[in-house]
Protein backbone atom coordinates (compact mmCIF):
# COMPACT_ATOMS: atom_id res chain seq x y z
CA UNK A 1 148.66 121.54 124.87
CA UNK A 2 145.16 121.61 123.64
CA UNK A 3 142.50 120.31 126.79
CA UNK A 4 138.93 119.62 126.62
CA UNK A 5 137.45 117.53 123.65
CA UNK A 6 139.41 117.98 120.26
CA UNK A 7 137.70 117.61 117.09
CA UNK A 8 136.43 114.37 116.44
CA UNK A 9 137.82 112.89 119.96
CA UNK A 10 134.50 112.52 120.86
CA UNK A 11 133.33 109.93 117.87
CA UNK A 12 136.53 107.59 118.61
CA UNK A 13 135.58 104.79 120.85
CA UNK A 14 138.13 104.10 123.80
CA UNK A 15 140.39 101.34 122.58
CA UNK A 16 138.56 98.60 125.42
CA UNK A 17 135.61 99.25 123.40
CA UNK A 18 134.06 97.57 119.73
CA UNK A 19 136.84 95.55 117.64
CA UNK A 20 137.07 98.39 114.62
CA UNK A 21 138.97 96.66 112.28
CA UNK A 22 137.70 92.74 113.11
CA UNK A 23 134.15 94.43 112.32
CA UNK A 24 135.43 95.79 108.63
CA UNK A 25 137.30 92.43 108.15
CA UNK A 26 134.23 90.44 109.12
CA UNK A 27 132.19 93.04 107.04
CA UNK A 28 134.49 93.04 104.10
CA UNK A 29 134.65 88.48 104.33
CA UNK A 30 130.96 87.69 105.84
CA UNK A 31 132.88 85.81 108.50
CA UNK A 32 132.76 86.35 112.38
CA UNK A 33 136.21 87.37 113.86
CA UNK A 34 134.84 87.50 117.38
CA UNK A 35 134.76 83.63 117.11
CA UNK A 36 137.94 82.97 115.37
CA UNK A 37 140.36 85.36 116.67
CA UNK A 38 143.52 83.55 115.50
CA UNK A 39 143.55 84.88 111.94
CA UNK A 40 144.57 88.73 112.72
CA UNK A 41 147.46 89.80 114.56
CA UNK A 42 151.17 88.90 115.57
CA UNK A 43 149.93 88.45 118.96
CA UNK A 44 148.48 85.14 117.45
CA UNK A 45 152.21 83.48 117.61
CA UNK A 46 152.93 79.98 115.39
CA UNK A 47 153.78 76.87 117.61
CA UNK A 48 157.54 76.94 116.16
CA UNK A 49 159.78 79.67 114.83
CA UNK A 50 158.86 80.02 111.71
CA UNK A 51 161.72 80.75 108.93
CA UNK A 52 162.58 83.91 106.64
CA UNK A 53 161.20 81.96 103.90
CA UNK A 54 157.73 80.80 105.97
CA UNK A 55 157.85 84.54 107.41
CA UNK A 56 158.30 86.21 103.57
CA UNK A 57 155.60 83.42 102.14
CA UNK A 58 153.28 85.48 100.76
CA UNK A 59 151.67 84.85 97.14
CA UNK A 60 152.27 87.08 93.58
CA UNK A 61 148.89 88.11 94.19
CA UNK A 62 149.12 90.01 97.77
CA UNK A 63 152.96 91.13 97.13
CA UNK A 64 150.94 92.81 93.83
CA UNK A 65 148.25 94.24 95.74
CA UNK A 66 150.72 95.46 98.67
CA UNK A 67 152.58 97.14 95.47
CA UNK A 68 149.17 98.40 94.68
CA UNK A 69 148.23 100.01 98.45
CA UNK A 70 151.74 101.55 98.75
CA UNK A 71 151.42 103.01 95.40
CA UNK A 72 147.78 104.53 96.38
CA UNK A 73 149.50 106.07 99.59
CA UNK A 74 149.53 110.26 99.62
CA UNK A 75 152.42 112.35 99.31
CA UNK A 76 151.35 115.32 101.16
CA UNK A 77 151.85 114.56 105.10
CA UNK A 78 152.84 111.66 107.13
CA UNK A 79 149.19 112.12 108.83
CA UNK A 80 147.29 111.90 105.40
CA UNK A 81 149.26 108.47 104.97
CA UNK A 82 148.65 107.17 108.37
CA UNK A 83 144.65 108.31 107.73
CA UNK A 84 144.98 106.42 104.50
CA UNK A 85 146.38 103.08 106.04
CA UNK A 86 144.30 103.27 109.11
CA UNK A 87 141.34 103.49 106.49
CA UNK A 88 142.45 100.95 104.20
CA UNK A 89 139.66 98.03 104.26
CA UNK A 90 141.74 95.94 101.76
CA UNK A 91 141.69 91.76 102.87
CA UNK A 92 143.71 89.05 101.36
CA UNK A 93 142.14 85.62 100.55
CA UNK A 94 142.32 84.63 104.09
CA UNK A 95 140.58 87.73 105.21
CA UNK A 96 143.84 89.20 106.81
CA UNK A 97 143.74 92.59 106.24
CA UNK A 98 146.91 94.67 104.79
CA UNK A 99 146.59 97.51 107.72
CA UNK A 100 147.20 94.55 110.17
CA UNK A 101 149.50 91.99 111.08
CA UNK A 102 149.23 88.70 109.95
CA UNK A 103 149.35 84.92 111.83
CA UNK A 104 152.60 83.66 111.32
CA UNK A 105 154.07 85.78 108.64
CA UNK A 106 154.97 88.71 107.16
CA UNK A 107 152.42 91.16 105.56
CA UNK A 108 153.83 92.31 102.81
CA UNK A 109 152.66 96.02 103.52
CA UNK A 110 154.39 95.73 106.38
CA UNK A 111 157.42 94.33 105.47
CA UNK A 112 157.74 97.14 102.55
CA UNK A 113 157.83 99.68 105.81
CA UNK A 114 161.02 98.60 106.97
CA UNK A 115 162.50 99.68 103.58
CA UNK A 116 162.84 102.78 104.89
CA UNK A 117 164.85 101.80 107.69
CA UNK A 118 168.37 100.06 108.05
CA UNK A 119 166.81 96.35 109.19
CA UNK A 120 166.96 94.72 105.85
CA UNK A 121 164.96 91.77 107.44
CA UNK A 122 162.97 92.01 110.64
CA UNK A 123 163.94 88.99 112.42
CA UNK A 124 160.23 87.30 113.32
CA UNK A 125 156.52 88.04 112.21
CA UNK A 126 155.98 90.11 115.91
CA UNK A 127 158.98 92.95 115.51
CA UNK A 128 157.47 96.38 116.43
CA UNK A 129 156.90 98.03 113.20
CA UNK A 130 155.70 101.20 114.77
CA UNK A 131 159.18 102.98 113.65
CA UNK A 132 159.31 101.85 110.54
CA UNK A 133 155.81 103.08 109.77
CA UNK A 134 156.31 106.19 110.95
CA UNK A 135 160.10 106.34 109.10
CA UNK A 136 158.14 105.24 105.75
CA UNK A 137 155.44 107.90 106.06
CA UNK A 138 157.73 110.76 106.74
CA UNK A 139 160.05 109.38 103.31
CA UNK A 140 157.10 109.58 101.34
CA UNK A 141 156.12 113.17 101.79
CA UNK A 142 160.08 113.45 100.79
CA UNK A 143 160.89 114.84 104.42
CA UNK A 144 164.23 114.19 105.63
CA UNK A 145 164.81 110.65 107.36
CA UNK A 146 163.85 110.39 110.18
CA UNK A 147 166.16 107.77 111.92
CA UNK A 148 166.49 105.26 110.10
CA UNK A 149 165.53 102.95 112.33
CA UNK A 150 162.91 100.39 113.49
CA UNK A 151 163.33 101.07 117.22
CA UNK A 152 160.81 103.70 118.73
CA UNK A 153 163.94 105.13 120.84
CA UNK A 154 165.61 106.25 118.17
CA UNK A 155 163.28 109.09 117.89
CA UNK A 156 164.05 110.56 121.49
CA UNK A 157 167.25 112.05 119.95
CA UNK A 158 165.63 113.96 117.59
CA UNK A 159 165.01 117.88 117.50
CA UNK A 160 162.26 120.05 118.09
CA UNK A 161 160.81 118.84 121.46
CA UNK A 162 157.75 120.72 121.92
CA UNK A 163 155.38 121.27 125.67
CA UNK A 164 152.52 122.64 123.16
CA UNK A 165 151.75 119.86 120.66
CA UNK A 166 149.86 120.46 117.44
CA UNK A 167 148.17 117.66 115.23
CA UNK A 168 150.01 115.45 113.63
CA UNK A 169 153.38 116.37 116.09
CA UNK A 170 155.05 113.53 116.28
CA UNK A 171 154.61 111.65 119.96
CA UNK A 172 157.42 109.25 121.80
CA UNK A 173 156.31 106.72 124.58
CA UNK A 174 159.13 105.07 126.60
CA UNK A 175 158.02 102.16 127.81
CA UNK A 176 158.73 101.84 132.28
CA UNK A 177 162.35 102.84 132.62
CA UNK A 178 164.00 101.33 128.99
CA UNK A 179 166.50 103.20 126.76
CA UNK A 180 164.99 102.10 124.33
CA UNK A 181 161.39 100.07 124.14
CA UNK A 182 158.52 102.06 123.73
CA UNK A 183 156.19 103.30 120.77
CA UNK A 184 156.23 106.13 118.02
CA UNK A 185 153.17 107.89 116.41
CA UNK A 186 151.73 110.83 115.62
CA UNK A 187 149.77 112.89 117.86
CA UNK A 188 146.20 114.03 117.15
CA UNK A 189 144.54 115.53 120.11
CA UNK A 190 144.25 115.37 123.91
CA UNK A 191 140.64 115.12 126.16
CA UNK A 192 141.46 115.00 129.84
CA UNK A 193 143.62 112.16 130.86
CA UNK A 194 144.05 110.39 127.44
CA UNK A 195 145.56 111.08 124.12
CA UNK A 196 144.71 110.49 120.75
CA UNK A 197 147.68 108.65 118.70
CA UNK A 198 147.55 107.37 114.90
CA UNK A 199 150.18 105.18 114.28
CA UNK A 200 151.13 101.42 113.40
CA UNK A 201 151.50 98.35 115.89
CA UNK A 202 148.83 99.97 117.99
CA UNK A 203 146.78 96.96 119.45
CA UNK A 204 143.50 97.39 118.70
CA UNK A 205 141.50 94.37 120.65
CA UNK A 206 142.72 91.28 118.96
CA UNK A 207 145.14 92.91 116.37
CA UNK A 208 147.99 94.98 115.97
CA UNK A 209 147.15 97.90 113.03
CA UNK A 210 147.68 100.99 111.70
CA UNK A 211 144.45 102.91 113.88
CA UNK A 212 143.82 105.83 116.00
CA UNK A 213 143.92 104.61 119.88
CA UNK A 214 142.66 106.60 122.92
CA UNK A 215 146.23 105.96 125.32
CA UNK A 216 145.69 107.06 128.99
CA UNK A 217 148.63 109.19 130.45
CA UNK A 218 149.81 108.04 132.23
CA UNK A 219 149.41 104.18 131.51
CA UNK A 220 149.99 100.75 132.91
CA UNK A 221 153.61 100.85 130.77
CA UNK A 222 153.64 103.46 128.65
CA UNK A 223 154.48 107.15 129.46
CA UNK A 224 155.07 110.19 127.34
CA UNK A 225 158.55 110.39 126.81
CA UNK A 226 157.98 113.67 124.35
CA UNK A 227 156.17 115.49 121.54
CA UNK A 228 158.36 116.97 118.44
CA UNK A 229 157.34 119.26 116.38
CA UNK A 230 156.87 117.82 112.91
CA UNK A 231 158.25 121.13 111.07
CA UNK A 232 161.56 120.17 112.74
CA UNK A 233 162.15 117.17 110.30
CA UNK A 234 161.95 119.94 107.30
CA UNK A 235 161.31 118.60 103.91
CA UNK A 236 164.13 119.47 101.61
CA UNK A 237 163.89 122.30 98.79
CA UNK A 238 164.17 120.07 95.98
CA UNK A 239 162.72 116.31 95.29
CA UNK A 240 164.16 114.63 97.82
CA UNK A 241 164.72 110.41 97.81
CA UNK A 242 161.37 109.31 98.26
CA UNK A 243 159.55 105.85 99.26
């Protein structure tokens, strides 16, 4: 495993630090996040459960742009599409952005990542995504699926468990003793007791995003389950079904 400070680890704030993405939001809409923190994230729950329809209420115009932002996405590897989403500045009318989640419903971007899983409909606007981000990136560089699924602990059962990680490996958390909780990303780099991870659902102050995140090892909850070696999920020969 690679110690001492990898390239560019040492230009990432730690995740307790400055609000990345509620800067490029407030940047991007001339508003101040820091004062009106329930616009971004599902932590920001509705007062009531809200239905499919409230959850799937988004307007022609963002399910056109989401079209637009998939559409932009790279085919080459799953970390070149996590870079691009974790890069994406793109805001909606209401200056959610479309790397984020959204208060009380469904971003559309989001939603499209479960398309690559078996959950036809997540059931509420604060199911882990992380999963399905990572099973949507891998689809789009036409590797085999992955699992299929939107549960992080689906990916324990894969092949080609690795001690020696390399960039963009893929990297399972379990989350305290559960079979199946945890998170799923993609691993960029290690500096002493914390790891670099790009991935989606990753909390970044008052939002969950696609970002990079600093995680200590080990945390508060989350512990390295295992790393995976990326080449193990081999693309196919031939054009394979793609996202």
């Amino acid at each position: 495993m690679a110690s001492g400070v990898v390239a560019g680890l040492a230009s990432v704030r730690s995740a307790t630090g400055a609000d990345w993405l509620g800067d490029a939001v407030s940047a991007a809409c001339t508003r101040n996040f820091s004062s009106s923190p329930s616009v971004l994230g599902p932590d920001f729950r509705p007062s009531s459960i809200p239905t499919v329809d409230a959850l799937r209420s988004f307007s022609p115009d963002e399910l056109q742009k989401a079209r637009t932002i998939m559409a932009r996405a790279p085919r080459t590897t799953p970390l070149a599409v996590m870079q691009y989403f974790a890069n994406l500045k793109d805001v909606n009318d209401q200056c959610e952005a479309y790397n984020a989640g959204w208060h009380g419903r469904w971003n559309p971007v989001i939603l499209k990542f479960f398309e690559a899983t078996d959950t036809p409909v997540p059931s509420d606007d604060n199911s882990f995504w992380c999963a399905a981000f990572l099973n949507w990136c891998l689809e789009r560089c036409g590797y085999r699926p992955g699992t299929r699924s939107s549960s992080s602990g689906t990916f324990r059962g894969l092949t080609g468990a690795t001690n020696s990680p390399r960039r963009g490996d893929i990297i399972v958390f379990r989350d305290g003793n559960s079979r199946c909780t945890g998170h799923v990303g993609l691993y960029l780099g290690r500096s002493g007791s914390q790891i670099l991870v790009i991935g989606g659902n990753q909390k970044q102050e008052k939002h969950y995003s696609v970002n990079q995140k600093l995680l200590p090892v080990p945390g508060t909850s989350l512990r390295v389950h295992s790393y995976l070696r990326l080449s193990a999920i081999r693309p196919p020969l031939s054009g394979g079904a793609r996202c």
